[in-house]
C-alpha atoms as a PDB file:
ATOM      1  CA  UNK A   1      20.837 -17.257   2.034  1.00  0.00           C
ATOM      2  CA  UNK A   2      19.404 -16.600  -1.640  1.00  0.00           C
ATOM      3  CA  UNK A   3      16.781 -14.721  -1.680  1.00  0.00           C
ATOM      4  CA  UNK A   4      14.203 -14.568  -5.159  1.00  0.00           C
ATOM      5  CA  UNK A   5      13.229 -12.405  -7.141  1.00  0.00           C
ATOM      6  CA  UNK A   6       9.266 -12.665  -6.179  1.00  0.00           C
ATOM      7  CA  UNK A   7      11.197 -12.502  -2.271  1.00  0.00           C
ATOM      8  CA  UNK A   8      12.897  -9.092  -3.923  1.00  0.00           C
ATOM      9  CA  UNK A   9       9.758  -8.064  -5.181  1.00  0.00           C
ATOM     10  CA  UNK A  10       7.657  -8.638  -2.032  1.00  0.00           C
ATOM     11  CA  UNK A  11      10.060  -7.272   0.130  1.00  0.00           C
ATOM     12  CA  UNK A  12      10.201  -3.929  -1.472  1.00  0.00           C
ATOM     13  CA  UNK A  13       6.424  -3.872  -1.607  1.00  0.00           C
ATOM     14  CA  UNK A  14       6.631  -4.006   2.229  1.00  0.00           C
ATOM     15  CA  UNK A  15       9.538  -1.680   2.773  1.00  0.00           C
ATOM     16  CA  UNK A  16       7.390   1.007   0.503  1.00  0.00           C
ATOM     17  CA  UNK A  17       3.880   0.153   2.198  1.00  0.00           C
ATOM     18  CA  UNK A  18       5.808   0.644   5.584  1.00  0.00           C
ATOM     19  CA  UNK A  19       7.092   4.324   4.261  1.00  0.00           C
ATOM     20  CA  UNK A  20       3.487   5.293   3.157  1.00  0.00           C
ATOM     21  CA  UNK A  21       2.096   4.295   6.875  1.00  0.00           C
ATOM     22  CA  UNK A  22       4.925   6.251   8.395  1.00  0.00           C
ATOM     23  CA  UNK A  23       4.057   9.356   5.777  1.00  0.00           C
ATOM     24  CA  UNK A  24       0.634   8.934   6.673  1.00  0.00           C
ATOM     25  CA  UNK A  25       1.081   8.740  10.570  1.00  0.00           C
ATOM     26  CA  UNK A  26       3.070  12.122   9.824  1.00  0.00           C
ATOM     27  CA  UNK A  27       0.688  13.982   8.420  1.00  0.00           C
ATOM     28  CA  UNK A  28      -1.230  14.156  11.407  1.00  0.00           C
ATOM     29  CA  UNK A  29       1.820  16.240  13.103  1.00  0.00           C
ATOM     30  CA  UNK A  30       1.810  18.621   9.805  1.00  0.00           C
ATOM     31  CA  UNK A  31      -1.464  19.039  10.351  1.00  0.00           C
ATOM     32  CA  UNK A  32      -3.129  20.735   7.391  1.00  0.00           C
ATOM     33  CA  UNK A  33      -1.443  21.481   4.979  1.00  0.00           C
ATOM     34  CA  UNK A  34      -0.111  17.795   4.845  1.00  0.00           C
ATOM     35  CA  UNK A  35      -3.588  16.524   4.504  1.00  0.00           C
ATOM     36  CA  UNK A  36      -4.125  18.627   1.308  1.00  0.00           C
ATOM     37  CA  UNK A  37      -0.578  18.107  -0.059  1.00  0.00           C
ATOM     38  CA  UNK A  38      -1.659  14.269   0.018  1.00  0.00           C
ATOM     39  CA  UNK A  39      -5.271  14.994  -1.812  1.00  0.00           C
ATOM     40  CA  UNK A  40      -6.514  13.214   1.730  1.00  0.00           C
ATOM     41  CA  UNK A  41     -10.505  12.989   1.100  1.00  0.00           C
ATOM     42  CA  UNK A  42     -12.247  16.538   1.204  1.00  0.00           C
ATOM     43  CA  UNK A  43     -14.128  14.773   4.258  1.00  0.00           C
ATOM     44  CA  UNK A  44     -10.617  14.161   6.401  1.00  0.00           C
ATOM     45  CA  UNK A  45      -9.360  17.687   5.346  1.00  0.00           C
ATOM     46  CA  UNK A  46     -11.870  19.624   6.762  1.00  0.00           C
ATOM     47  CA  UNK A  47     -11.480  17.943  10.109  1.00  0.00           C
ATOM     48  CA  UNK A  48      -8.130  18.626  10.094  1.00  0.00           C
ATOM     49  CA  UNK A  49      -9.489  22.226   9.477  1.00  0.00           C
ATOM     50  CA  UNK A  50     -11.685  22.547  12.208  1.00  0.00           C
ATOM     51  CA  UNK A  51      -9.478  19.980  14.621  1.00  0.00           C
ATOM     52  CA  UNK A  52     -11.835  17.168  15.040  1.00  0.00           C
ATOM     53  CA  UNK A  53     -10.909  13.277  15.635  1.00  0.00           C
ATOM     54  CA  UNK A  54     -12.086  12.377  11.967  1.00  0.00           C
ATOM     55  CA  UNK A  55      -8.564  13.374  10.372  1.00  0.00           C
ATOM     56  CA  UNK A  56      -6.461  11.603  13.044  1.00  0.00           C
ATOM     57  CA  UNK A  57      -8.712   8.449  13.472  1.00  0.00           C
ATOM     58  CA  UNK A  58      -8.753   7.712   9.582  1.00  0.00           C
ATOM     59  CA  UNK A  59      -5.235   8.488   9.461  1.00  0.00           C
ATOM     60  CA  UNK A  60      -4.328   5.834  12.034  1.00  0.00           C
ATOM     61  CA  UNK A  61      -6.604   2.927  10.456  1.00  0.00           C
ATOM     62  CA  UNK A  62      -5.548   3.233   7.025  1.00  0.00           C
ATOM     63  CA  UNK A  63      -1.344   3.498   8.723  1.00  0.00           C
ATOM     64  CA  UNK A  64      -2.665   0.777  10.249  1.00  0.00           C
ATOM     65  CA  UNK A  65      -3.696  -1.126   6.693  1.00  0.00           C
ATOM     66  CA  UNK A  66      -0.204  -0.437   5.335  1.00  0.00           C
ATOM     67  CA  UNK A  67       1.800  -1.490   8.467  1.00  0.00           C
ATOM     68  CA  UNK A  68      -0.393  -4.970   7.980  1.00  0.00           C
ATOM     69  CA  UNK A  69       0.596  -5.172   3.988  1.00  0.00           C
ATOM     70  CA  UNK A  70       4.062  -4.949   5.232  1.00  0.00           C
ATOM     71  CA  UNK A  71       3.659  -7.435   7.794  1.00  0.00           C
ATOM     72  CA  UNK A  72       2.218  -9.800   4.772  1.00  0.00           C
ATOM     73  CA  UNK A  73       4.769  -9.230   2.428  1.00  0.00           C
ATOM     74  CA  UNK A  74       8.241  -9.691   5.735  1.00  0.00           C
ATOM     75  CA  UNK A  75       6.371 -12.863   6.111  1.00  0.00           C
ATOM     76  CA  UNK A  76       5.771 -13.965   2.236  1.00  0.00           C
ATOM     77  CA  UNK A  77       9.329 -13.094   1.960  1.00  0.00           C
ATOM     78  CA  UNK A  78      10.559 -15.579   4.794  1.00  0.00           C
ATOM     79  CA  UNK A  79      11.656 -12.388   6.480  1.00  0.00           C
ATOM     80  CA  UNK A  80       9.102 -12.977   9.556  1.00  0.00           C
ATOM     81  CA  UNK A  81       7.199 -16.462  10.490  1.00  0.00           C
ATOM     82  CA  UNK A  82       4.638 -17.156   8.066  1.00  0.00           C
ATOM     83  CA  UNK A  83       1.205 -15.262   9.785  1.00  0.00           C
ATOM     84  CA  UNK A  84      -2.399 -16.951   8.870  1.00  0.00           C
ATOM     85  CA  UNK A  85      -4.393 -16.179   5.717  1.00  0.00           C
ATOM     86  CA  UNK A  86      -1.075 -15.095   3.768  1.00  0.00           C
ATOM     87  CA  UNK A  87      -1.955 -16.229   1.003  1.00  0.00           C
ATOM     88  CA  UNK A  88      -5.368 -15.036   0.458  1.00  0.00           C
ATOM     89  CA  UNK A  89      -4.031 -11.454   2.456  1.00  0.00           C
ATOM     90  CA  UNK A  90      -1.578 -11.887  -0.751  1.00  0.00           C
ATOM     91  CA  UNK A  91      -3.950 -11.639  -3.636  1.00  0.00           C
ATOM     92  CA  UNK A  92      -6.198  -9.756  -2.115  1.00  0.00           C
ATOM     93  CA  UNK A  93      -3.873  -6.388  -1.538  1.00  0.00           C
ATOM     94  CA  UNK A  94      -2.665  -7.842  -5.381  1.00  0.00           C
ATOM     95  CA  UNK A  95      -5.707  -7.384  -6.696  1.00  0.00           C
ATOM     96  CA  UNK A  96      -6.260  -3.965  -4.634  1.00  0.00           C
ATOM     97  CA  UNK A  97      -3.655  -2.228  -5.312  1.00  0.00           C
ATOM     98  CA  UNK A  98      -3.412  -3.213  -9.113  1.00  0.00           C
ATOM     99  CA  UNK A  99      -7.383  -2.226  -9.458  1.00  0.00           C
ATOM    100  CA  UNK A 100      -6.549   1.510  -7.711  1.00  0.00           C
ATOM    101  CA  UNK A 101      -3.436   1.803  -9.884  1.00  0.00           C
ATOM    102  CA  UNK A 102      -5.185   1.401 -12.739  1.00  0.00           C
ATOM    103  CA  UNK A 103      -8.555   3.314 -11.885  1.00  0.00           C
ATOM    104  CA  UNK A 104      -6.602   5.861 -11.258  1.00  0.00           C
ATOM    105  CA  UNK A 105      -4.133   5.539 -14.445  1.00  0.00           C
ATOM    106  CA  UNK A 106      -8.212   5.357 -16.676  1.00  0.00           C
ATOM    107  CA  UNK A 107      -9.440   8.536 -14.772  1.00  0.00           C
ATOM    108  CA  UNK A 108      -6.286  10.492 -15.582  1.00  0.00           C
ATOM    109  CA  UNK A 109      -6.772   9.518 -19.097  1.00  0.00           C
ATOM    110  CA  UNK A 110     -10.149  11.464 -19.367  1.00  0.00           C
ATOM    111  CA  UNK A 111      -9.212  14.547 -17.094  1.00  0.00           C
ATOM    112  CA  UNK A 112      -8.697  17.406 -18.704  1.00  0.00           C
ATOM    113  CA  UNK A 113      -5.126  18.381 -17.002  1.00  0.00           C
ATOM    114  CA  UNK A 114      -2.250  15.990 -15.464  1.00  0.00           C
ATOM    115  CA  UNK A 115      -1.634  15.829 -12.213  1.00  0.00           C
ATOM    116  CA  UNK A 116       1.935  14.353 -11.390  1.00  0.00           C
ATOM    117  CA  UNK A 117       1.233  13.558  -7.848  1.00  0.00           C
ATOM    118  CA  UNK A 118      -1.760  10.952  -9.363  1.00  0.00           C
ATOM    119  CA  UNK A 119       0.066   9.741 -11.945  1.00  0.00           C
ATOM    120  CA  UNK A 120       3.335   8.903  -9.305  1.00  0.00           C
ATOM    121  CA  UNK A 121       0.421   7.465  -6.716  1.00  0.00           C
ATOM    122  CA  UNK A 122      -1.083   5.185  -8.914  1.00  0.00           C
ATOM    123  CA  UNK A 123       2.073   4.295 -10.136  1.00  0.00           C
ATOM    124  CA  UNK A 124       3.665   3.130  -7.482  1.00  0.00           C
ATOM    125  CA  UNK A 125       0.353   1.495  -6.595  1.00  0.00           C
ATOM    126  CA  UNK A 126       0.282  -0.768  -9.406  1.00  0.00           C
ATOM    127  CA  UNK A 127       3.555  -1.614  -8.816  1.00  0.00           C
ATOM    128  CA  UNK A 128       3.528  -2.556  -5.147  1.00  0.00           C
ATOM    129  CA  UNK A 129       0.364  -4.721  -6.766  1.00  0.00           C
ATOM    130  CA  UNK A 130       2.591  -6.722  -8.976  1.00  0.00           C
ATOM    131  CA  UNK A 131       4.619  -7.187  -6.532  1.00  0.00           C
ATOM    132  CA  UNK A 132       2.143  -8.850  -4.008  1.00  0.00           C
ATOM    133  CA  UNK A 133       1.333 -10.562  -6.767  1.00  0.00           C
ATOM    134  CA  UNK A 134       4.913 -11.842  -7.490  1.00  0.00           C
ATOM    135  CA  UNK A 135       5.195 -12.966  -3.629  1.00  0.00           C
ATOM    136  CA  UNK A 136       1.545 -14.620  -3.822  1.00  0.00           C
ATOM    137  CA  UNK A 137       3.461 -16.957  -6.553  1.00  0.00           C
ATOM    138  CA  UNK A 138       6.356 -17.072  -4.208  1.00  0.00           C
ATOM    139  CA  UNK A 139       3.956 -18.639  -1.848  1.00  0.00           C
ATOM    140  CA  UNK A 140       2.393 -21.272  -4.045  1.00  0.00           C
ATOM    141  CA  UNK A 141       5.536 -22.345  -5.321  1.00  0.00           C
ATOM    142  CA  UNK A 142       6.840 -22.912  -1.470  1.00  0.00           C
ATOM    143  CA  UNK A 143       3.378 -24.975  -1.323  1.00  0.00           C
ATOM    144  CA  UNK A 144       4.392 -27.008  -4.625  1.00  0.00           C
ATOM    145  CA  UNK A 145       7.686 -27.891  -3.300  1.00  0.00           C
ATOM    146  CA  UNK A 146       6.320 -28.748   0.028  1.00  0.00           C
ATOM    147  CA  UNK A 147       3.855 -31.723  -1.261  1.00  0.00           C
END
């Protein structure tokens, strides 16, 4: 079986959105000081401060978020069956992800110091973007040679 390089792409967008929902569903065992190492939302740190259900809940819905990405990208990639609204689930975490990668790359831009962490994040965003993006024309191309 040959897989493509969109498939390639794809693929590796899903294996890293998988690894950020496992990270994230970690962080609620580190408690935390995993909450702040991950610059979680001021909001989400404080419950995890004072032990409320805000840090845990929000933890599991956006691990839950990534887990789906993944699930969009196995089945762009022929890895899974094909699941329903794939291809607008496609450009949609494209667009996303591309849009946060590079709000985040503009804001860095006018901050007065660096932070590595941000610039790796948004990084890595953009990237899994593109590569949502390659397996969205992965899809259409599948549709082309279809009709």
């Amino acid at each position: 079986m040959k897989i493509s390089v969109q498939s390639k792409l794809v693929i590796s967008a899903g294996v890293i959105a998988s690894a950020s929902a496992i990270w994230h569903l970690l962080c609620i065992f580190g408690e935390l000081s995993c909450f702040v190492f991950v610059r979680a939302p001021q909001q989400v740190i404080e419950s995890a401060q004072q032990g409320t259900m805000l840090s845990p809940i929000s933890t599991v819905f956006v691990a839950s978020l990534m887990f789906a990405c993944t699930v969009f990208s196995f089945s762009a990639a022929g890895l899974i069956r094909k699941v329903p609204l794939l291809k607008s689930a496609l450009i949609t975490i494209a667009l996303l992800c591309m849009l946060c990668g590079l709000i985040v790359i503009s804001t860095l831009a006018t901050s007065t110091g660096l932070d590595i962490w941000q610039i790796v994040a948004s990084t890595v965003l953009f990237y899994v973007g593109i590569c949502f993006l390659a397996g969205n024309i992965e899809q259409y191309k599948l549709v082309k040679s279809v009709t």
